[in-house]
C-alpha atoms as a PDB file:
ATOM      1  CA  UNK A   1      79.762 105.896  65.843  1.00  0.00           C
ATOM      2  CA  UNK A   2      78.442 109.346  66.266  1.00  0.00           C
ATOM      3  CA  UNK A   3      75.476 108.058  67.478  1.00  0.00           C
ATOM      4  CA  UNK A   4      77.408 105.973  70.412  1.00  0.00           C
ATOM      5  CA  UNK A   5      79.329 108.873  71.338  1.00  0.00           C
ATOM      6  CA  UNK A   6      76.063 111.264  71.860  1.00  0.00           C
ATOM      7  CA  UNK A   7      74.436 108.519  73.910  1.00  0.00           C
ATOM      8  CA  UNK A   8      77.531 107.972  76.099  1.00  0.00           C
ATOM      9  CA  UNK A   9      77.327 112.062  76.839  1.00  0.00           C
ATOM     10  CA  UNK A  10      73.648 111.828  77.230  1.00  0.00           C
ATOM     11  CA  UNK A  11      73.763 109.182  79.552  1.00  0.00           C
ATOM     12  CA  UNK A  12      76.757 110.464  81.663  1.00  0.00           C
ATOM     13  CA  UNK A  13      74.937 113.729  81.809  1.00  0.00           C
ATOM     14  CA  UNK A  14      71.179 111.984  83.239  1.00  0.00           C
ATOM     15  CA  UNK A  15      70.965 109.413  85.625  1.00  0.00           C
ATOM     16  CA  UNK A  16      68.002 107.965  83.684  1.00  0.00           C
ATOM     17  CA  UNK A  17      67.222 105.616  81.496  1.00  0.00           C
ATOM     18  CA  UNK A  18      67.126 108.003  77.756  1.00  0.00           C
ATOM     19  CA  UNK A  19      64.107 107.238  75.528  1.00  0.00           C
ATOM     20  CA  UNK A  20      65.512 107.200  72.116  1.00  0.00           C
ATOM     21  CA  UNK A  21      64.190 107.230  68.722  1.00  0.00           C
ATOM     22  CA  UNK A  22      66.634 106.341  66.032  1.00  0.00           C
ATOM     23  CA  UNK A  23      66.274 107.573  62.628  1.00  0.00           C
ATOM     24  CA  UNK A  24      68.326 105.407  59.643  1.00  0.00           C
ATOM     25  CA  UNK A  25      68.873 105.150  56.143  1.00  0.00           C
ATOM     26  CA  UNK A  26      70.053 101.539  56.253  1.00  0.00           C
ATOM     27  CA  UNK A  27      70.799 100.923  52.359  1.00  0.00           C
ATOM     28  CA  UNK A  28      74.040 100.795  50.855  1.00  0.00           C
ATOM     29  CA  UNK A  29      76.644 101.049  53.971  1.00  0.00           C
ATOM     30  CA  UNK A  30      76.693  99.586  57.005  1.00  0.00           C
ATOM     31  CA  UNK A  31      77.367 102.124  59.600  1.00  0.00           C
ATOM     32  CA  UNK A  32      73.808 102.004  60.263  1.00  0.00           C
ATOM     33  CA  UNK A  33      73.923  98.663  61.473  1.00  0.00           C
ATOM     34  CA  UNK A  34      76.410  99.493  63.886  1.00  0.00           C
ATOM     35  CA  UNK A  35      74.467 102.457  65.153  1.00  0.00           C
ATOM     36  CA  UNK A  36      71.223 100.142  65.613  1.00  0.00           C
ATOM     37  CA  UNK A  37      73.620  97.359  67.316  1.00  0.00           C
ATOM     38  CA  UNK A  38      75.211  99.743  69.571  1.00  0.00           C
ATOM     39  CA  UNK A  39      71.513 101.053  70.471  1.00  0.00           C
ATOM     40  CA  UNK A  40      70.749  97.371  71.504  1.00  0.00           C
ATOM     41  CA  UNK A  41      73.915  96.843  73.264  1.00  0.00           C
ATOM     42  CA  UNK A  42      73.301  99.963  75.285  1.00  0.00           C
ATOM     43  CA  UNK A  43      69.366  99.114  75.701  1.00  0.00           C
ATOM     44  CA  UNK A  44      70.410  95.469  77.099  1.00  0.00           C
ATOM     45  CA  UNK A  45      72.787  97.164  79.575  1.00  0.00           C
ATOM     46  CA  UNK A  46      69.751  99.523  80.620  1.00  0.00           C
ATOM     47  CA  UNK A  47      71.376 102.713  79.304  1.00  0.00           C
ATOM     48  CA  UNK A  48      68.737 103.181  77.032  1.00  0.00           C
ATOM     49  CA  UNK A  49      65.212 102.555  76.248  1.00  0.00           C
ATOM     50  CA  UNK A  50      64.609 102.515  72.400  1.00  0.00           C
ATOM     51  CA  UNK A  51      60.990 104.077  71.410  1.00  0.00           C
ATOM     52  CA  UNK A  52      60.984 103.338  67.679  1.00  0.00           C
ATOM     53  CA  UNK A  53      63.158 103.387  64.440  1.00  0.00           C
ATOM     54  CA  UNK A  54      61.910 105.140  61.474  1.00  0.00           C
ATOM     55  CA  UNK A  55      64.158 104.560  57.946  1.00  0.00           C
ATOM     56  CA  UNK A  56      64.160 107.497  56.122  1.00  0.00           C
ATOM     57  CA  UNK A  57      65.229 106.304  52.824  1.00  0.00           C
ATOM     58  CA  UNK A  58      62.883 104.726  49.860  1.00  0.00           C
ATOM     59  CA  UNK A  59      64.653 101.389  50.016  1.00  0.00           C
ATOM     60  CA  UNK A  60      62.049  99.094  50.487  1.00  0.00           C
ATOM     61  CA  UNK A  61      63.927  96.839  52.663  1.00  0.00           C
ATOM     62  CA  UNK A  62      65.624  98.654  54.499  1.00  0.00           C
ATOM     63  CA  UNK A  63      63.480  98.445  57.133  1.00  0.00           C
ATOM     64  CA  UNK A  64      63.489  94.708  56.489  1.00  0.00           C
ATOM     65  CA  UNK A  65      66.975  94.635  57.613  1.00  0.00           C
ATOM     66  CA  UNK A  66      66.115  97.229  61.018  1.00  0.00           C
ATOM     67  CA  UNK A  67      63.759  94.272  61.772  1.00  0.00           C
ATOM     68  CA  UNK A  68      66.372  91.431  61.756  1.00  0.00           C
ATOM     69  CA  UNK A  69      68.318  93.423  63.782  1.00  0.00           C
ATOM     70  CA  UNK A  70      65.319  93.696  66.200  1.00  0.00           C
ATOM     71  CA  UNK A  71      64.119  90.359  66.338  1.00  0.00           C
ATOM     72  CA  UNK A  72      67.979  89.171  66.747  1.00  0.00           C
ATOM     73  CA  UNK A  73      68.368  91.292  69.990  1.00  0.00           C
ATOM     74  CA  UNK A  74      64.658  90.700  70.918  1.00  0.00           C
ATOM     75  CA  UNK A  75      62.870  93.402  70.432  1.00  0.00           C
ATOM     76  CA  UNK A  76      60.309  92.927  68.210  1.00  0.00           C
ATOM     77  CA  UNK A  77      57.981  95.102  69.999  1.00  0.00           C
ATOM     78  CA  UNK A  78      59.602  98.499  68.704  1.00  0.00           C
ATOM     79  CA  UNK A  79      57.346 100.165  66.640  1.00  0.00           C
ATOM     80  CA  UNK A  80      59.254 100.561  63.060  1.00  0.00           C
ATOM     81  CA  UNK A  81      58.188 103.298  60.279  1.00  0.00           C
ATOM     82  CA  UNK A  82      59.412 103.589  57.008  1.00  0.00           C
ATOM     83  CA  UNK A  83      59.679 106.521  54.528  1.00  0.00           C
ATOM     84  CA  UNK A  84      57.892 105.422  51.396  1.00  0.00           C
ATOM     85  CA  UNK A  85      58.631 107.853  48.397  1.00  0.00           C
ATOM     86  CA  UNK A  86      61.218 107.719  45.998  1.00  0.00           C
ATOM     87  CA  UNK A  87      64.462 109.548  47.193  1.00  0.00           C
ATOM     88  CA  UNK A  88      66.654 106.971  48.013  1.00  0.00           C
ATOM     89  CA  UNK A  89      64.558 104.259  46.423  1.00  0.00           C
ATOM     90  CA  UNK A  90      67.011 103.305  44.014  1.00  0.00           C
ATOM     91  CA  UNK A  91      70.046 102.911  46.370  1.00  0.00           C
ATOM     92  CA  UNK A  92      70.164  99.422  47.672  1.00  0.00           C
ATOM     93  CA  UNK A  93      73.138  97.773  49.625  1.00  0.00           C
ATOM     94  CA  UNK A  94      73.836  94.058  48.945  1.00  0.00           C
ATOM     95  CA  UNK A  95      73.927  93.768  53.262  1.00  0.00           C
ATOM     96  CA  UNK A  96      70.410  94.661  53.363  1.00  0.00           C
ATOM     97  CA  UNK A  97      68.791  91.916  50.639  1.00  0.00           C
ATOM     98  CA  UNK A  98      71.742  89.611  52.244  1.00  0.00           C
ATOM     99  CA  UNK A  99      69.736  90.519  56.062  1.00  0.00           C
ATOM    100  CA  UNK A 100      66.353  90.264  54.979  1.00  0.00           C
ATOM    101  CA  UNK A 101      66.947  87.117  53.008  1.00  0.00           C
ATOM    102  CA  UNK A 102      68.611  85.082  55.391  1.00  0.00           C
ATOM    103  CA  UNK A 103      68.204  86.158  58.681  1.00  0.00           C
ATOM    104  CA  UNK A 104      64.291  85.853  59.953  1.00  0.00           C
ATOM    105  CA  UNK A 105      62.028  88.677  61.513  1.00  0.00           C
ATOM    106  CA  UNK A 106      58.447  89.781  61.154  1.00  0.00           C
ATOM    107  CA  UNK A 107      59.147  92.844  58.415  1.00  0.00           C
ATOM    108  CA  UNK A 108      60.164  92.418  55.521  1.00  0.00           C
ATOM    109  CA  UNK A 109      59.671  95.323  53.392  1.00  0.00           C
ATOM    110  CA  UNK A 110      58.078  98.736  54.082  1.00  0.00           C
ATOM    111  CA  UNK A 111      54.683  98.012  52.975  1.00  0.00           C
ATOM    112  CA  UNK A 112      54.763  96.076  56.225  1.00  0.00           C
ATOM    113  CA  UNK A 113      55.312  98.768  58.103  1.00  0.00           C
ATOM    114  CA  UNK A 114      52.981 102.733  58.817  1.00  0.00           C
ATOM    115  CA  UNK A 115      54.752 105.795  57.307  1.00  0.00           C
ATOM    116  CA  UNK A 116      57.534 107.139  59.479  1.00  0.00           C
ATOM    117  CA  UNK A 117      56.102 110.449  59.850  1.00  0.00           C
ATOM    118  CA  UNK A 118      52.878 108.670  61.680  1.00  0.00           C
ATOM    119  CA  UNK A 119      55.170 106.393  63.935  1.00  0.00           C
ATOM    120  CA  UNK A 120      57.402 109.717  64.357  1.00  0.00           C
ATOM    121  CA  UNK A 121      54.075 112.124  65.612  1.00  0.00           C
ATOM    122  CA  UNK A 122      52.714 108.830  67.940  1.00  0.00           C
ATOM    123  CA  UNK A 123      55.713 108.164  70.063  1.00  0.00           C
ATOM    124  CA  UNK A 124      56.792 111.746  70.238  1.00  0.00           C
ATOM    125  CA  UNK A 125      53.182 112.757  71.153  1.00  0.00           C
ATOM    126  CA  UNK A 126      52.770 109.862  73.905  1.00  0.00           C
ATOM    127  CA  UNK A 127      56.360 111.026  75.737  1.00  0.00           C
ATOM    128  CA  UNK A 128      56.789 113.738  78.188  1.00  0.00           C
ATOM    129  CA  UNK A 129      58.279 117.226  76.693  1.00  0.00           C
ATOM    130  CA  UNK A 130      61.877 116.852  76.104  1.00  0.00           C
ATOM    131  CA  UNK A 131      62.274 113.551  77.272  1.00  0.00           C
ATOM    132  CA  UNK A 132      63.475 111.585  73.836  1.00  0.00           C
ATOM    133  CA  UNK A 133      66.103 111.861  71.893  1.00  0.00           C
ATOM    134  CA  UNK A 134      66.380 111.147  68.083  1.00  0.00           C
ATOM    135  CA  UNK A 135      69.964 110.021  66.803  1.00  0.00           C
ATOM    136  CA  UNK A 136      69.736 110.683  62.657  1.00  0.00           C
ATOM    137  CA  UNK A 137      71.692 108.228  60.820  1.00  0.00           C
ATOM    138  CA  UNK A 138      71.988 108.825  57.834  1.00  0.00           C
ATOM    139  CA  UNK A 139      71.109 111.192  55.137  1.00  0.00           C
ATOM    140  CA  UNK A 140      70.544 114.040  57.882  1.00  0.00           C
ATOM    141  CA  UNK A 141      74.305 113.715  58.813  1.00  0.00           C
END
C-alpha cells in the first residue's frame, strides 16, 4: 500500500494527471497485485496515467501475471519489460502460475516481453524531465 499512499501525496500535491512507471517483483506474495490494481483503479479515475511496468525479478511469469492484470482492466497497450537473469528466478508464487493459467492476456512469460532496462531507457527517454514517477515494488523496498 506504500505505493497508494505516495500516489495519493503526489496527486494532492499536482493538479495533473502523474505519468507513472511501476516497477514489481510479482512472484511469491501478493502485495504486488494490489499495488498494480490500485494503479488501475487510480488510472480509471484519471489520477494517473500508467507508462509501463517492468518486473524486476527472474520469475518467468511474473510478468505473465502483470499482463492479466492489464488485459482485465484494459490496458493492454502498456508497454511491459521483464528482468531476465537469474536472481529471483527460482522464487515462484502459486498466485502467479494460478493468473497466468487461468485468466487470459497476450503475455505469458518473459520471453514475450523486451528486457526491462530497454522498456525502462524508452519511456523515460520519450517523457519530459521530471515528469514520471517510478513506484518500486518489490525487492527495492
Amino acid at each position: 500500500m506504500k505505493l497508494l499512499f505516495i500516489l495519493s501525496l503526489l496527486f494532492t500535491l499536482s493538479s495533473s494527471i502523474v505519468k507513472l512507471i511501476i516497477d514489481t517483483d510479482m512472484d511469491f506474495d501478493v502485495d504486488d497485485v494490489g499495488a498494480v490494481c490500485a494503479a488501475h483503479a487510480m488510472a480509471d479515475k484519471g489520477e494517473v496515467e500508467i507508462i509501463a511496468i517492468v518486473h524486476d525479478a527472474g520469475c518467468p511469469r511474473g510478468i505473465g501475471a502483470v499482463s492479466v492484470l492489464n488485459h482485465y482492466y484494459g490496458r493492454d497497450q502498456i508497454p511491459l519489460g521483464a528482468f531476465k537473469g537469474r536472481f529471483g528466478a527460482e522464487t515462484a508464487g502459486i498466485y502467479v502460475d494460478d493468473l497466468v493459467d487461468n485468466w487470459e492476456s497476450p503475455i505469458k512469460h518473459y520471453d514475450q516481453v523486451r528486457d526491462a532496462v530497454e522498456v525502462l531507457r524508452e519511456v523515460l527517454a520519450a517523457a519530459e524531465d521530471q515528469s514520471v514517477v517510478i513506484s518500486s515494488v518489490g525487492f527495492l523496498t
